[in-house]
Protein backbone atom coordinates (compact mmCIF):
# COMPACT_ATOMS: atom_id res chain seq x y z
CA UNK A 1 59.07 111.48 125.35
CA UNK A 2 59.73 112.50 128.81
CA UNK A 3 62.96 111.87 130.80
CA UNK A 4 61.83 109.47 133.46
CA UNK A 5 63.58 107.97 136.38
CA UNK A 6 65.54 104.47 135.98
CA UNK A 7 63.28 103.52 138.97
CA UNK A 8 60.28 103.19 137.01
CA UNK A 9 61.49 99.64 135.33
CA UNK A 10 60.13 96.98 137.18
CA UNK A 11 62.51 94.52 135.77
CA UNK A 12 65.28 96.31 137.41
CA UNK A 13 65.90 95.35 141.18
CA UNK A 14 67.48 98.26 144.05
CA UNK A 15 70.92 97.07 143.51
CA UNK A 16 70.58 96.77 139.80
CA UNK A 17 69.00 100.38 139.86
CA UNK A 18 72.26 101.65 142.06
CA UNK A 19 74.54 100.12 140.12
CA UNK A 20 73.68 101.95 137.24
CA UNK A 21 73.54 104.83 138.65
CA UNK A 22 76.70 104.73 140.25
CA UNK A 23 77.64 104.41 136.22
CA UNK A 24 75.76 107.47 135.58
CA UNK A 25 72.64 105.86 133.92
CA UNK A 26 69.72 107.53 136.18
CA UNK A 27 67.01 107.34 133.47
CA UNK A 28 65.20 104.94 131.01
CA UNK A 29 65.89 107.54 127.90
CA UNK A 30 69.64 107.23 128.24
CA UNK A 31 69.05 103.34 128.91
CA UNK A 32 67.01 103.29 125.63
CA UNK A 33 69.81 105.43 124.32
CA UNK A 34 72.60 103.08 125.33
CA UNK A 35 70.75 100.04 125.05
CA UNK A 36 71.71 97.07 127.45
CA UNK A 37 74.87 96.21 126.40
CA UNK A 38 76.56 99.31 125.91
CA UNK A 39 74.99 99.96 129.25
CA UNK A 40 75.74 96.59 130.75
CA UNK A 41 79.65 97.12 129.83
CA UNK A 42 79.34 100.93 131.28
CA UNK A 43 78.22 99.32 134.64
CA UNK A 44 81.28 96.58 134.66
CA UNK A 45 83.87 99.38 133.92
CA UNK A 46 82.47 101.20 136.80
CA UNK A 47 82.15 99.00 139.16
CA UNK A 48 85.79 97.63 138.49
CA UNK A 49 87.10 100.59 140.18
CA UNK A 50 84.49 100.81 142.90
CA UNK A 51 85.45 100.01 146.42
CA UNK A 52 85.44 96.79 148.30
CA UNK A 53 81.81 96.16 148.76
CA UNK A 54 79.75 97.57 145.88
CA UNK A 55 77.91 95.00 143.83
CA UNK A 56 79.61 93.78 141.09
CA UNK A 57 77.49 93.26 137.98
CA UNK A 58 77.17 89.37 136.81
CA UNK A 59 75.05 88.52 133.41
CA UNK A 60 71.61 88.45 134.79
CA UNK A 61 71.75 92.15 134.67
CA UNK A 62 72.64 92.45 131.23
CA UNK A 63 69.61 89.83 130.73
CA UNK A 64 67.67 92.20 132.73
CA UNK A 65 68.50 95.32 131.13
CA UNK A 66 67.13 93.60 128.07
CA UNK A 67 64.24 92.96 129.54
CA UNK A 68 63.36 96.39 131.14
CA UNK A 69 63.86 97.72 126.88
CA UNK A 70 62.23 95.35 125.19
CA UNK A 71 59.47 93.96 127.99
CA UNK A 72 60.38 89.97 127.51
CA UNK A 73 61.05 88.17 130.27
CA UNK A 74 64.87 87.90 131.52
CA UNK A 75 64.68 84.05 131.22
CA UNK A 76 63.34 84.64 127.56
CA UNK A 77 66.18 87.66 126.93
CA UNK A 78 68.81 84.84 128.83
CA UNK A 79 67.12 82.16 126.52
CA UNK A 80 66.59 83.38 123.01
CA UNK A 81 69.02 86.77 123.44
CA UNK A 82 72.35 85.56 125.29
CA UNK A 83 74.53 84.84 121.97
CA UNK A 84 73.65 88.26 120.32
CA UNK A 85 74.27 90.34 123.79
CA UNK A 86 77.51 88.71 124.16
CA UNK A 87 78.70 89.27 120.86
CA UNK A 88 77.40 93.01 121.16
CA UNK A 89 79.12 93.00 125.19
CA UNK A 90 82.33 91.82 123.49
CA UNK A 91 82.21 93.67 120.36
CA UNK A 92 81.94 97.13 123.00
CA UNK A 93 84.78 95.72 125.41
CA UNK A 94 87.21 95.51 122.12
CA UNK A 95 86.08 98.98 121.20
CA UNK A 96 83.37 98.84 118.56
């Protein structure tokens, strides 16, 4: 499968898109790779040390991320998802 840009997912916004690749996430194979929360928590790490004025991730990306993988919409991912991607966010932030 072909290495294509991050910009491709429409379920990924400008800021979300900059965000990650401020984090170093640039395409949707090492998104896939990651998968949303690994990627999610890669974002908040990053963007914890960014300067005064960068976005700061909040939850609807990690819904979103979900969504740009799997195709459901974010208020389905934020709906039927949430428990399981917080357990997997936390589970990551603890170092599993």
């Amino acid at each position: 499968m072909a290495d294509t840009s991050i910009d491709r997912l429409a379920a990924l916004g400008p800021k979300s898109q900059a965000m990650l690749a401020h984090a170093g996430i640039c395409s949707i194979e090492q998104l896939r790779q990651l998968g949303a929360a690994r990627a999610y928590v890669m974002v908040k790490r990053d963007c914890a040390t960014a300067p005064d004025g960068v976005s700061r991730p909040s939850l609807n990306l990690l819904w979103a991320l979900e969504s740009a993988l799997t195709g459901q919409p974010w208020q389905q991912v934020a709906r039927e998802h949430r428990t399981s991607l917080l357990l997997a966010v936390d589970d990551i932030e603890r170092g599993g």
